[in-house]
Protein backbone atom coordinates (compact mmCIF):
# COMPACT_ATOMS: atom_id res chain seq x y z
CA UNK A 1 -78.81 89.72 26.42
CA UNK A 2 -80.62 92.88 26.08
CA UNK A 3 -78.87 96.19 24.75
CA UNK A 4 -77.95 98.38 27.41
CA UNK A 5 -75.45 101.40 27.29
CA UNK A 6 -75.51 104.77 25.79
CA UNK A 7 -78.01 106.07 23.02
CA UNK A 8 -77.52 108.44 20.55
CA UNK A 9 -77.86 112.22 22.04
CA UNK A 10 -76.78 111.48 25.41
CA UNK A 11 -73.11 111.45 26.82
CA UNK A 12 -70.33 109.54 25.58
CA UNK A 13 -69.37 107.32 28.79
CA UNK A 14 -65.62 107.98 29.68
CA UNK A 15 -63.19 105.68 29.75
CA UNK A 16 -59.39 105.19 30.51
CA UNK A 17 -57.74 102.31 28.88
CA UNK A 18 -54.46 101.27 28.37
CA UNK A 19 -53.07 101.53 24.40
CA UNK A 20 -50.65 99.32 22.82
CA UNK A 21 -48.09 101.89 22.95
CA UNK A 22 -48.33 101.18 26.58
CA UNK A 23 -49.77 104.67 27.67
CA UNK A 24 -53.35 104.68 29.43
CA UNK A 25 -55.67 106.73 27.38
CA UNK A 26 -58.58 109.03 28.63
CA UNK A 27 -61.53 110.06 26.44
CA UNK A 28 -61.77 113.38 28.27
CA UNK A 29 -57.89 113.48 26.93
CA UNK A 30 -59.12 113.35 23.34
CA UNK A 31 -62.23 115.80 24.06
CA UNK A 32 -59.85 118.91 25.11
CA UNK A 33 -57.84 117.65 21.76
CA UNK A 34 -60.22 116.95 18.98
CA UNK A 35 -63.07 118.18 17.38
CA UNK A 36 -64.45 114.60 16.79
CA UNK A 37 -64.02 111.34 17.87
CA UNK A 38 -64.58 108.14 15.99
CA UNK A 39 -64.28 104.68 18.93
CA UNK A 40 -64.69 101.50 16.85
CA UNK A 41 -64.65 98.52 18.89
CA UNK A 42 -62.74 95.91 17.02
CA UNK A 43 -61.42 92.48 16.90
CA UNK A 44 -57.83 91.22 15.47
CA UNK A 45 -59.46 88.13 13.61
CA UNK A 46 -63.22 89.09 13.28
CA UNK A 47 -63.58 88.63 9.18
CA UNK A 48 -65.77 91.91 8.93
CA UNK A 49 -62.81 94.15 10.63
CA UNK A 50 -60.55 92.84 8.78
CA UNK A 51 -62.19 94.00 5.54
CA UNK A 52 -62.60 97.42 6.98
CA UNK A 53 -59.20 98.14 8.67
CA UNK A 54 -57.64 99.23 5.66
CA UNK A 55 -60.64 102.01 5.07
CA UNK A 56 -60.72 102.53 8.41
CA UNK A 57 -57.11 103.63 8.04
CA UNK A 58 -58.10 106.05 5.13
CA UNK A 59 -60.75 107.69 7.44
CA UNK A 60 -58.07 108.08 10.01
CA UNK A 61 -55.76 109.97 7.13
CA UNK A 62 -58.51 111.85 5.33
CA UNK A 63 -59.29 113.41 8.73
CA UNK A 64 -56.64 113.53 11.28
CA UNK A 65 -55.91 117.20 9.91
CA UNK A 66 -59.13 118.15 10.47
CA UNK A 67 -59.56 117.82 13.78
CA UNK A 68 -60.92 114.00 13.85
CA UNK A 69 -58.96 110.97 15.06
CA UNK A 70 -59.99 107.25 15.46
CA UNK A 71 -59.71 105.37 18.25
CA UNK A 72 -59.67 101.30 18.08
CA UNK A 73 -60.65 99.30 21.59
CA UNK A 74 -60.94 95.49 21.86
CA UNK A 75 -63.03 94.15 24.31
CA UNK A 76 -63.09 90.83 23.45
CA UNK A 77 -62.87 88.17 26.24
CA UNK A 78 -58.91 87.02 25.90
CA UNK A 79 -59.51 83.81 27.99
CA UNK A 80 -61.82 82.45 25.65
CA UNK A 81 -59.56 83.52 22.53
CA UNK A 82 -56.44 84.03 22.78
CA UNK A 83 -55.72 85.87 20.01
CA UNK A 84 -57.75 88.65 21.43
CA UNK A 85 -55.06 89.10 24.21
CA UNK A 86 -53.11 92.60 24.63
CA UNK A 87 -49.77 90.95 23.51
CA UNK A 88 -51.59 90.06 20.17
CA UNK A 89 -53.42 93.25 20.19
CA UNK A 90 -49.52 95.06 19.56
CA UNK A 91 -48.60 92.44 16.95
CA UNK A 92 -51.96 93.04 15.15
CA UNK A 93 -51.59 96.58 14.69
CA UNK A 94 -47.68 96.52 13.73
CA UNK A 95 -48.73 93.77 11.55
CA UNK A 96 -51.54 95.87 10.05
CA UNK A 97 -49.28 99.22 10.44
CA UNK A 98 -52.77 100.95 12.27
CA UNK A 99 -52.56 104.78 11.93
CA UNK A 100 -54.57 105.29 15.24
CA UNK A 101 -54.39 104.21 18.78
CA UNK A 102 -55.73 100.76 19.66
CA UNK A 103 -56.62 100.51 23.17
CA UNK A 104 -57.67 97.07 25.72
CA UNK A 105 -60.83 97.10 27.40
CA UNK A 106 -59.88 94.03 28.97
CA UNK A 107 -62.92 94.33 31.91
CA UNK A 108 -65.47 95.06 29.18
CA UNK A 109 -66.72 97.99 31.28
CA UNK A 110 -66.12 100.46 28.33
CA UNK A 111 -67.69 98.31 26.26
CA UNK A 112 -70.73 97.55 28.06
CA UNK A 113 -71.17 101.01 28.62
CA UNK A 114 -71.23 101.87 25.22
CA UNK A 115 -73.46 99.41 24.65
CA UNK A 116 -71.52 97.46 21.68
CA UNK A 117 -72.51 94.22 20.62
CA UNK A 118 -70.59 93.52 17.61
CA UNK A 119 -67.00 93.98 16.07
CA UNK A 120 -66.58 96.24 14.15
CA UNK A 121 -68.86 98.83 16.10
CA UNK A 122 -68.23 102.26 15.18
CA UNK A 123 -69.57 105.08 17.78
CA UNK A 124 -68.77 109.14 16.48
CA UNK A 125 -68.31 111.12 19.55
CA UNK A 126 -68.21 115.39 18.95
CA UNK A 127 -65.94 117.82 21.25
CA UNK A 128 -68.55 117.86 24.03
CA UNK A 129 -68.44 114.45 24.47
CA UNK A 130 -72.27 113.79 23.39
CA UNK A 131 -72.69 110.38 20.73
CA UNK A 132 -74.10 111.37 17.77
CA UNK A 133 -73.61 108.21 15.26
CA UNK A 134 -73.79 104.63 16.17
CA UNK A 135 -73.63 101.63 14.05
CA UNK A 136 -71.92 100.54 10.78
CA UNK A 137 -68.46 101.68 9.11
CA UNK A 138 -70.79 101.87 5.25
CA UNK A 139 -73.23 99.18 3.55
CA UNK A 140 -70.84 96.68 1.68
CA UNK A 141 -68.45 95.33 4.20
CA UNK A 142 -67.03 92.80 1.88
CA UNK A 143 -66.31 95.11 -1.42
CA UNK A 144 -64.80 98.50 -0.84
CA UNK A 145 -65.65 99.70 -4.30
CA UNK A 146 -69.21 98.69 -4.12
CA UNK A 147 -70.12 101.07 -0.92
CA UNK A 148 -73.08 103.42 -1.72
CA UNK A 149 -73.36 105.34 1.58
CA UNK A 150 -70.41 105.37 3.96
CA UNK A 151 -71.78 106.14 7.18
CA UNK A 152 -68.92 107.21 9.29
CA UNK A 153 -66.99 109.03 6.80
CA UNK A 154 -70.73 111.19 6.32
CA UNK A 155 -70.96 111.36 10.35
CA UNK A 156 -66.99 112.64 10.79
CA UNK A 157 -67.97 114.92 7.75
CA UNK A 158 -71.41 116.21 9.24
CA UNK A 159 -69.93 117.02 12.62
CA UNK A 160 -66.55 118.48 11.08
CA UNK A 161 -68.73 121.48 9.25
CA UNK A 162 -71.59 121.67 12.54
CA UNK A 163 -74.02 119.74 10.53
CA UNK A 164 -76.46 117.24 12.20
CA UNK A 165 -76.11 113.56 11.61
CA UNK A 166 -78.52 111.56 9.24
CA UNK A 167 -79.02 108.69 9.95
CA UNK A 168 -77.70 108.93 13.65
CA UNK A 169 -77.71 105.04 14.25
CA UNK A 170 -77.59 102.34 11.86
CA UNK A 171 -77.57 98.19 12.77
CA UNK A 172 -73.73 97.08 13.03
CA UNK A 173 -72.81 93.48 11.59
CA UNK A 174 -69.86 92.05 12.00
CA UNK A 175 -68.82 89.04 14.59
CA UNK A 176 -70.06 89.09 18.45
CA UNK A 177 -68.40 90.48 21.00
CA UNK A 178 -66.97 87.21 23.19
CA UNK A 179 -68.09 88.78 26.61
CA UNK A 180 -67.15 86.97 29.70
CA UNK A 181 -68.66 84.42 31.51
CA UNK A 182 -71.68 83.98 29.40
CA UNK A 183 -72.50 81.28 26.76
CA UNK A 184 -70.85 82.14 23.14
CA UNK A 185 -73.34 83.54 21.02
CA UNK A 186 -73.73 83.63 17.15
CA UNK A 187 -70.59 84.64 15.18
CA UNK A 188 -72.68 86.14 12.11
């Protein structure tokens, strides 16, 4: 399948999803209210998320009061997994106590759009709505203490204090997105 959606520079594409707290959410929502936006497309059994939620919790708290939040979307085909399904999605993240909305792109519209391919996928968004990061969370997904350049803490940072973002796009790894209708593709 050959990488479509929205490259680094241009506009993120909107989207309005509904959120486990059962309220549809609108990127142009978090625009007028934040500064920057982190969307990380996630899974709720992928092994590489769930080595990164519990950092991708501290991002959420080291910036929320700076102007930053998170947002967590799962695209992942539910027929083909059920554990992907919305009613999981809610006992994932009270499971997992998630400090940020987590949000069901259950046409994989949003996701397609975006351009994802993997889980987790992290995309940094600034207040006008343009992407400027796309790609991994940091460079050690399986040892928190080993990380040597965290990329999305350095994009949030960057955009927080009008700085450009370097690099802009790095290669995400993590487990495939399950997209619908099409032959399953590598886990790895």
């Amino acid at each position: 399948m050959e990488k479509t959606g929205t490259p680094v520079g241009s506009y993120a594409p909107d989207f309005e999803l509904p959120g486990i707290d059962d309220k549809v959410h609108h990127l142009s929502y978090y625009l007028q209210n934040w500064q920057v936006i982190g969307v990380i497309f996630l899974s709720n059994h992928c092994p590489v998320v769930l080595s990164y939620l519990d950092r991708l919790k501290q991002i959420q708290a080291q910036f929320q009061n700076q102007g930053f939040t998170l947002i967590g979307i799962n695209a992942n085909d539910a027929e083909q997994d059920s554990e992907e399904s919305f009613k999981t999605m809610k006992q994932f993240a009270l499971a997992r106590q998630l400090n940020f909305p987590y949000l069901w792109d259950s046409t994989q519209d949003v996701a397609h759009s975006f351009g994802v391919e993997r889980t987790p996928e992290a995309f940094v968004i600034d207040h006008k709505g343009i992407l400027r990061y796309n790609g991994r969370i940091d460079d050690n997904p399986q040892e928190e203490n080993a990380v040597t350049v965290p990329y999305l803490q350095n994009a949030i940072a960057a955009l927080l204090s009008g700085q450009e973002v370097h690099p802009d796009a790095t290669k995400a790894i993590g487990c495939a997105i399950k997209w619908r209708n099409e032959l399953k593709m590598g886990n790895e």
